[in-house]
PDB file of N, CA and C in Angstrom:
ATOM      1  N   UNK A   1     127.513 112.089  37.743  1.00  0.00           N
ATOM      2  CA  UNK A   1     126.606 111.088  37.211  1.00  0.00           C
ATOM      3  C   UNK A   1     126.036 110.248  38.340  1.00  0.00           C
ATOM      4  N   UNK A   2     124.863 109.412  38.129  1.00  0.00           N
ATOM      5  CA  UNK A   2     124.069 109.117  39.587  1.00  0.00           C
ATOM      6  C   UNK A   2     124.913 107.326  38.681  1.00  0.00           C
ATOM      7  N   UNK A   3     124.694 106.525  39.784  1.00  0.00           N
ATOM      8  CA  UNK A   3     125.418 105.690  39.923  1.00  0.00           C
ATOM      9  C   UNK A   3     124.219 104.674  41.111  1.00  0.00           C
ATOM     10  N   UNK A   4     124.770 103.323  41.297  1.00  0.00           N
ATOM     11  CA  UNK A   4     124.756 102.752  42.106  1.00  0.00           C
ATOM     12  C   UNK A   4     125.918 102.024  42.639  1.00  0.00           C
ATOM     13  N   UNK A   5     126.569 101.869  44.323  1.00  0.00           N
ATOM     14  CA  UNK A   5     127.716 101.435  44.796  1.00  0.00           C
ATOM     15  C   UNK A   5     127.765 100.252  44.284  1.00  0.00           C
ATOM     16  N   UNK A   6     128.819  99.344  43.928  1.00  0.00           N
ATOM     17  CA  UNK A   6     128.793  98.282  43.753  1.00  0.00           C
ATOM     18  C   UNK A   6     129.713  97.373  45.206  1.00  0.00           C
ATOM     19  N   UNK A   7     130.195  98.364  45.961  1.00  0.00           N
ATOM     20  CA  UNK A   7     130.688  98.106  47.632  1.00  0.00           C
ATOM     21  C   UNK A   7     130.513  98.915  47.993  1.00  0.00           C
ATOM     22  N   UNK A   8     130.821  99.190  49.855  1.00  0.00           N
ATOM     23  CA  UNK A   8     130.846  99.873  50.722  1.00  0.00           C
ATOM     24  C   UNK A   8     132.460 100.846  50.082  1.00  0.00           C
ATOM     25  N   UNK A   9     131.968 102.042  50.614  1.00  0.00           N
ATOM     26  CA  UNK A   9     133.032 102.554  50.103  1.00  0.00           C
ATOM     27  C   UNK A   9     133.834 103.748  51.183  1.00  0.00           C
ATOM     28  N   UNK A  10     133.116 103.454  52.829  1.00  0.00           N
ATOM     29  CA  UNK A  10     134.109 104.615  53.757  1.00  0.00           C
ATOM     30  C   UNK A  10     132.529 105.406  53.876  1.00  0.00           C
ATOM     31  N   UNK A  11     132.856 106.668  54.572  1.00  0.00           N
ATOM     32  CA  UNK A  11     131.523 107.431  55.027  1.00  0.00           C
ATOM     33  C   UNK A  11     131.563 108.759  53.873  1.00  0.00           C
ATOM     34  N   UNK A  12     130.189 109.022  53.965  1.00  0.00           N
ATOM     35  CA  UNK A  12     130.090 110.046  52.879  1.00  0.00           C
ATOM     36  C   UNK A  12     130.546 111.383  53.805  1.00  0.00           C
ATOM     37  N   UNK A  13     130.828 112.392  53.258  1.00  0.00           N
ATOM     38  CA  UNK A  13     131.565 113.456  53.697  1.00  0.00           C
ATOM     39  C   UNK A  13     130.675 114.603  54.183  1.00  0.00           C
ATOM     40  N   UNK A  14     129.517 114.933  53.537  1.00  0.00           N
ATOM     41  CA  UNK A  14     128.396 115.339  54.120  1.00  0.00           C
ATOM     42  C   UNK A  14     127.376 115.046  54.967  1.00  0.00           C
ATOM     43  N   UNK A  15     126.818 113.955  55.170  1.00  0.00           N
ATOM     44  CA  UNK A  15     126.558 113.685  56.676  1.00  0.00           C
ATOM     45  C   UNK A  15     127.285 112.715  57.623  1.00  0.00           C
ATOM     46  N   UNK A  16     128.127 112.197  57.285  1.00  0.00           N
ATOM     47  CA  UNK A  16     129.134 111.314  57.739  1.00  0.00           C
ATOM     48  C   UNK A  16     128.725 109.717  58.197  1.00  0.00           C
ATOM     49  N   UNK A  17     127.507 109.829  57.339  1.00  0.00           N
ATOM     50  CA  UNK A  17     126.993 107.911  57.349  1.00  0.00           C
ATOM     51  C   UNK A  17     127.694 107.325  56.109  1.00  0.00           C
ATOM     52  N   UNK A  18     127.710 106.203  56.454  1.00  0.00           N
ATOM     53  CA  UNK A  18     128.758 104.998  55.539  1.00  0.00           C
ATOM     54  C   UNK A  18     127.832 105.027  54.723  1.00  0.00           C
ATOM     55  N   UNK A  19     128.862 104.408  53.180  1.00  0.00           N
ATOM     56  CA  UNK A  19     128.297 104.813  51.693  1.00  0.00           C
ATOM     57  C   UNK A  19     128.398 103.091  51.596  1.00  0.00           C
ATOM     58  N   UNK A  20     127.008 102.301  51.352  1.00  0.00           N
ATOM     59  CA  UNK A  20     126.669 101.003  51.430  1.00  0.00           C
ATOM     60  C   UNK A  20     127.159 100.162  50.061  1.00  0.00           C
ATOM     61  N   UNK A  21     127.224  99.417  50.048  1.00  0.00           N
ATOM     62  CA  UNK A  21     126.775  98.666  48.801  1.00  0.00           C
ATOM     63  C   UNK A  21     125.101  98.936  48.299  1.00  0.00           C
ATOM     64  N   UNK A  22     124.736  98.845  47.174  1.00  0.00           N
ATOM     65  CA  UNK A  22     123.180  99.407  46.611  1.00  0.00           C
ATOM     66  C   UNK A  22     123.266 100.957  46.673  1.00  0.00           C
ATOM     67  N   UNK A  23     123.952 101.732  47.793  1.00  0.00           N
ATOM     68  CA  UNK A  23     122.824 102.716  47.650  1.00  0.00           C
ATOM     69  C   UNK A  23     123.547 103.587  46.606  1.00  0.00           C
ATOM     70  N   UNK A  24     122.090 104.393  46.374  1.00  0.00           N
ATOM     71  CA  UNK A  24     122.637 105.165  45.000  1.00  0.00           C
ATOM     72  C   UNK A  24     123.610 106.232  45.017  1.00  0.00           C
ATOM     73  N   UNK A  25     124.354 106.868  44.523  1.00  0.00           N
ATOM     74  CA  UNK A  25     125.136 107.562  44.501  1.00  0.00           C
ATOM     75  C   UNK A  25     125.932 108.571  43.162  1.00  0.00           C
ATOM     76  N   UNK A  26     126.190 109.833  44.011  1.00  0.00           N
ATOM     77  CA  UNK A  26     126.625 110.836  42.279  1.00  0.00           C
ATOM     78  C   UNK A  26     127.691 110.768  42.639  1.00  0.00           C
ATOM     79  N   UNK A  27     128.586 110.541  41.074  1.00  0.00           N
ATOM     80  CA  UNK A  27     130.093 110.401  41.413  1.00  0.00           C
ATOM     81  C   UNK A  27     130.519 111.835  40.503  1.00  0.00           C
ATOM     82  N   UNK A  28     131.171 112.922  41.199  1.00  0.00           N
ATOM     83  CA  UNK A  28     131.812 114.071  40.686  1.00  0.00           C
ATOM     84  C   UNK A  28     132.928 113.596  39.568  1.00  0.00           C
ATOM     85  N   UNK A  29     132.764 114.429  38.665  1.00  0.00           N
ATOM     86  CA  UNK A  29     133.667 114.774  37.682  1.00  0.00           C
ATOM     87  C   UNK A  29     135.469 114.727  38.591  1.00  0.00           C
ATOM     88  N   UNK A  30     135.325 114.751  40.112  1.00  0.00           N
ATOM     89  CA  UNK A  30     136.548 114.819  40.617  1.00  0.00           C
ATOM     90  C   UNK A  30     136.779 113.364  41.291  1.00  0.00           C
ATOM     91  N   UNK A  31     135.520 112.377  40.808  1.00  0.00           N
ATOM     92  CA  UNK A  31     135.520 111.388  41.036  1.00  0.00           C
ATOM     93  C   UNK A  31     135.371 110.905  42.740  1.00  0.00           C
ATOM     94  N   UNK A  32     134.873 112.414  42.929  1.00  0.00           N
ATOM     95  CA  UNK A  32     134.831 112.113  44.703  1.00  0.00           C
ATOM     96  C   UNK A  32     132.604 111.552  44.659  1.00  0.00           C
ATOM     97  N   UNK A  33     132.359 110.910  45.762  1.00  0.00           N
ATOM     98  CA  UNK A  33     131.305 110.148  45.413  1.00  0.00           C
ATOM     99  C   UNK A  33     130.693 110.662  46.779  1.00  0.00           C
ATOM    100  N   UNK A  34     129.030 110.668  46.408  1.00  0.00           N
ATOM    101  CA  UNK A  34     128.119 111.495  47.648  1.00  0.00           C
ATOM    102  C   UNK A  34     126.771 110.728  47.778  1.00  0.00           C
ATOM    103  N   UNK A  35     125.993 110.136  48.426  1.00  0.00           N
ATOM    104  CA  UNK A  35     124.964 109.851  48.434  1.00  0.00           C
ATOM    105  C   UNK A  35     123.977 110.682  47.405  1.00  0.00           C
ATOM    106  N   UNK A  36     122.951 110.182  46.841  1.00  0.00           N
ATOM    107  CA  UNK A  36     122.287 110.844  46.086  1.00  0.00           C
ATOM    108  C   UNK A  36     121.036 110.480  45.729  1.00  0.00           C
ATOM    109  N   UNK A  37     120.075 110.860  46.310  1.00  0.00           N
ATOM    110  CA  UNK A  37     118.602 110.861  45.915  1.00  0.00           C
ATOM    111  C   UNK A  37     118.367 110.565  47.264  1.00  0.00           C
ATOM    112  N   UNK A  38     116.925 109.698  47.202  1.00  0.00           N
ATOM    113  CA  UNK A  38     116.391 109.176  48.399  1.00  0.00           C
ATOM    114  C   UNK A  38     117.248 108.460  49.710  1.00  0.00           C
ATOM    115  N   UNK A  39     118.331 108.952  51.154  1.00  0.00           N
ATOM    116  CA  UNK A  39     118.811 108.153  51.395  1.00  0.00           C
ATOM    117  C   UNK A  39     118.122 107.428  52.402  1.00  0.00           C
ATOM    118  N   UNK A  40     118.206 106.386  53.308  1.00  0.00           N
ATOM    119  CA  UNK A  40     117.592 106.131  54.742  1.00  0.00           C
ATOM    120  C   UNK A  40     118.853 105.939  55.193  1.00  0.00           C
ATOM    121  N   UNK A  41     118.656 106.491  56.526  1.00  0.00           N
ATOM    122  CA  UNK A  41     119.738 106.199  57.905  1.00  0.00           C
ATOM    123  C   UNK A  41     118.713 105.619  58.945  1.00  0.00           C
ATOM    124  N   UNK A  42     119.766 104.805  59.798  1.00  0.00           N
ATOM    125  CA  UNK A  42     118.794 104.353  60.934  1.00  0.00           C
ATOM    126  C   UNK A  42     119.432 104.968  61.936  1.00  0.00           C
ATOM    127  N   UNK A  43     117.981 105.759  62.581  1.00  0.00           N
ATOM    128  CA  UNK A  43     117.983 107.121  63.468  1.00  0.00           C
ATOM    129  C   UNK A  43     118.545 106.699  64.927  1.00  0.00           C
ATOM    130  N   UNK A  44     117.713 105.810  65.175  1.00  0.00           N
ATOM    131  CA  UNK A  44     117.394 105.793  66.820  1.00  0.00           C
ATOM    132  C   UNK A  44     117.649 104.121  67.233  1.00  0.00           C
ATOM    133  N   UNK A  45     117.554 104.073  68.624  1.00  0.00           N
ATOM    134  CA  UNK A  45     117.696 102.401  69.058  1.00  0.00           C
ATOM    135  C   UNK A  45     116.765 101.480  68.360  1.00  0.00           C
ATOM    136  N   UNK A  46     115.690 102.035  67.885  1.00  0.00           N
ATOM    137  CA  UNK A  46     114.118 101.183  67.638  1.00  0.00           C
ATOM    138  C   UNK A  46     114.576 100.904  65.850  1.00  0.00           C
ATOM    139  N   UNK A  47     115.627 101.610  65.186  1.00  0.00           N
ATOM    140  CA  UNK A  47     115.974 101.285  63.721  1.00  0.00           C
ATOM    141  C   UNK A  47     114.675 101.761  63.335  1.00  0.00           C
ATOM    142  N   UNK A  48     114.198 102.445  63.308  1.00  0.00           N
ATOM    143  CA  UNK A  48     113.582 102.991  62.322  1.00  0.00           C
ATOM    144  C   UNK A  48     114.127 103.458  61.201  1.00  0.00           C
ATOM    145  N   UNK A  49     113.504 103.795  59.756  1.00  0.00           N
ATOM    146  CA  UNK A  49     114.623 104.564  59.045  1.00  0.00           C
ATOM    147  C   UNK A  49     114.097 105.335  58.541  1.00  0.00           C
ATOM    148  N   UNK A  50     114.432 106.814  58.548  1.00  0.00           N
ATOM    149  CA  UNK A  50     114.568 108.059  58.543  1.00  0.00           C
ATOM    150  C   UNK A  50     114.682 108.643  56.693  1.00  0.00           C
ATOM    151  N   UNK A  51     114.303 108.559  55.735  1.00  0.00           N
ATOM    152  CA  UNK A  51     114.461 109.061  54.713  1.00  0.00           C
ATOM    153  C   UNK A  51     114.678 110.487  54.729  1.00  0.00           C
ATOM    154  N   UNK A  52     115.851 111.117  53.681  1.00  0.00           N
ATOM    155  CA  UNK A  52     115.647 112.235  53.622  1.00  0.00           C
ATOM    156  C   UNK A  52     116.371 112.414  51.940  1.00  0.00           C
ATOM    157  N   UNK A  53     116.333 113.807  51.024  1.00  0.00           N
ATOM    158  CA  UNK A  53     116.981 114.057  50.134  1.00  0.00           C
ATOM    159  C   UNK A  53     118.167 113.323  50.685  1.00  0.00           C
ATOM    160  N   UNK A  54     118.630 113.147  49.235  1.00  0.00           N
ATOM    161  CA  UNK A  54     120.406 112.734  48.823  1.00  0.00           C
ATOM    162  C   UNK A  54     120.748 113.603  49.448  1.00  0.00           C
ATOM    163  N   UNK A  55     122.272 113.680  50.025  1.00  0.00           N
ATOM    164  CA  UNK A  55     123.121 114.515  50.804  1.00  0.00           C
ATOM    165  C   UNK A  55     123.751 115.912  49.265  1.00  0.00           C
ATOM    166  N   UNK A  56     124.158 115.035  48.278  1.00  0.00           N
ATOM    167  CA  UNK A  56     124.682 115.652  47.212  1.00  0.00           C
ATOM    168  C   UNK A  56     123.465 116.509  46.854  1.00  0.00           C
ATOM    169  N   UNK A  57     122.365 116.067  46.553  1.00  0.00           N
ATOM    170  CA  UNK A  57     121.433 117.065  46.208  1.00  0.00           C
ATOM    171  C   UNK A  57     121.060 118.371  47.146  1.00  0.00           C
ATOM    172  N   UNK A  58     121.304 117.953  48.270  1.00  0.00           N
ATOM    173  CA  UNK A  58     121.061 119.185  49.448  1.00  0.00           C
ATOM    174  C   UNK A  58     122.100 120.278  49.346  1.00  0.00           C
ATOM    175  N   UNK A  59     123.248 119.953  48.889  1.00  0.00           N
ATOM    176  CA  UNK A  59     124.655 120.228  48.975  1.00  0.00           C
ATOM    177  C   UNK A  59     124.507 121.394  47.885  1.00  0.00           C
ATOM    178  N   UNK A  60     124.120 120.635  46.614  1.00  0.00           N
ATOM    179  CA  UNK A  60     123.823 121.624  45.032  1.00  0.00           C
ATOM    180  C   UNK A  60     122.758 123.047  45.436  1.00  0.00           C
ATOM    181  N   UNK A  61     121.890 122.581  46.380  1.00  0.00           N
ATOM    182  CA  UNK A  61     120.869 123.993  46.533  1.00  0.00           C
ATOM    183  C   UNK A  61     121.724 125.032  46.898  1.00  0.00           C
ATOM    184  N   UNK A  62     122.928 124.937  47.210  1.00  0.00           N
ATOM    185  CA  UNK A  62     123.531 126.365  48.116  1.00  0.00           C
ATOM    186  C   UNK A  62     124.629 126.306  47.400  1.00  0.00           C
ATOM    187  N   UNK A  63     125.678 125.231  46.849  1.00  0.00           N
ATOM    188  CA  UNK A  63     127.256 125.337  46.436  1.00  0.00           C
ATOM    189  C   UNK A  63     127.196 124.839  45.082  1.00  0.00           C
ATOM    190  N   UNK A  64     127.952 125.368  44.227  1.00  0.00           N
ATOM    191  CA  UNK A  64     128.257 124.588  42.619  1.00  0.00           C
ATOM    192  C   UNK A  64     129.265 124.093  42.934  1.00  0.00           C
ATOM    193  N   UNK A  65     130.458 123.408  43.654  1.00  0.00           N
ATOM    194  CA  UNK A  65     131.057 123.038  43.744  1.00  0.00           C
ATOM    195  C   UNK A  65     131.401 121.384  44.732  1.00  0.00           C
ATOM    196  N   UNK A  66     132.401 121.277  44.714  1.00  0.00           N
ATOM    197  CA  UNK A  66     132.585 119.498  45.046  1.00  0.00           C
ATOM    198  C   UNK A  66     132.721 119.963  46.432  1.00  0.00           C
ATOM    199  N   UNK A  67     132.275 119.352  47.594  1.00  0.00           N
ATOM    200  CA  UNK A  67     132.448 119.466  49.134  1.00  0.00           C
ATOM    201  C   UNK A  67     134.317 119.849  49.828  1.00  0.00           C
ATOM    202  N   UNK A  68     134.457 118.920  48.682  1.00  0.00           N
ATOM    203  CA  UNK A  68     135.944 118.612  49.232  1.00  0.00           C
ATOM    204  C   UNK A  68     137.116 118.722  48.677  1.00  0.00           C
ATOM    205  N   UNK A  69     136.505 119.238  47.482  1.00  0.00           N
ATOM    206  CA  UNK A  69     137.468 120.213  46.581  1.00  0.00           C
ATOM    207  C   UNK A  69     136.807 121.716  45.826  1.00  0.00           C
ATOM    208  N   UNK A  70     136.442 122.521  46.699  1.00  0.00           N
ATOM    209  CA  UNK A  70     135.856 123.629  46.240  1.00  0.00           C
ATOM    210  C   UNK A  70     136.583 124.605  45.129  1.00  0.00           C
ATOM    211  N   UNK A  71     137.973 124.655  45.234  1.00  0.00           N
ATOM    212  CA  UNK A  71     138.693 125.138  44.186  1.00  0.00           C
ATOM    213  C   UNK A  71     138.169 124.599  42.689  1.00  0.00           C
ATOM    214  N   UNK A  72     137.659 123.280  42.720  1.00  0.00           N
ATOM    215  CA  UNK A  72     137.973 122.722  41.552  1.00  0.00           C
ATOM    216  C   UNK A  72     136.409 123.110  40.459  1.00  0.00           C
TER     217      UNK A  72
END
């Protein structure tokens, strides 16, 4: 289900940037949680920010399964 953080919650597991307070996020049925939809990271020294797909959505084009529990 897509969600929004209500804290920082540790780094997401697929690109390994920290999961903020606000930003949006899908929380697995295994209750493990992934960035999701539009994210921005800041790229470079100048902070620019870099949009790209949700990490979770990039993840779904190739795997039906949870990153970090693929058995399940």
């Amino acid at each position: 289900s897509e969600d929004v953080l209500s804290k920082d919650a540790g780094e997401c597991a697929i690109c390994l940037e920290e999961l903020q307070q606000g930003d949006t996020i899908a929380r697995l049925p295994c209750l493990c949680i992934y960035h999701k939809g539009q994210v921005f990271l800041r790229m470079d020294i100048t902070f620019q920010r870099v949009a790209f797909m949700g990490c979770i959505d990039e993840w779904f084009e190739v795997n039906r399964s949870c990153p970090e529990h693929p058995s399940d």
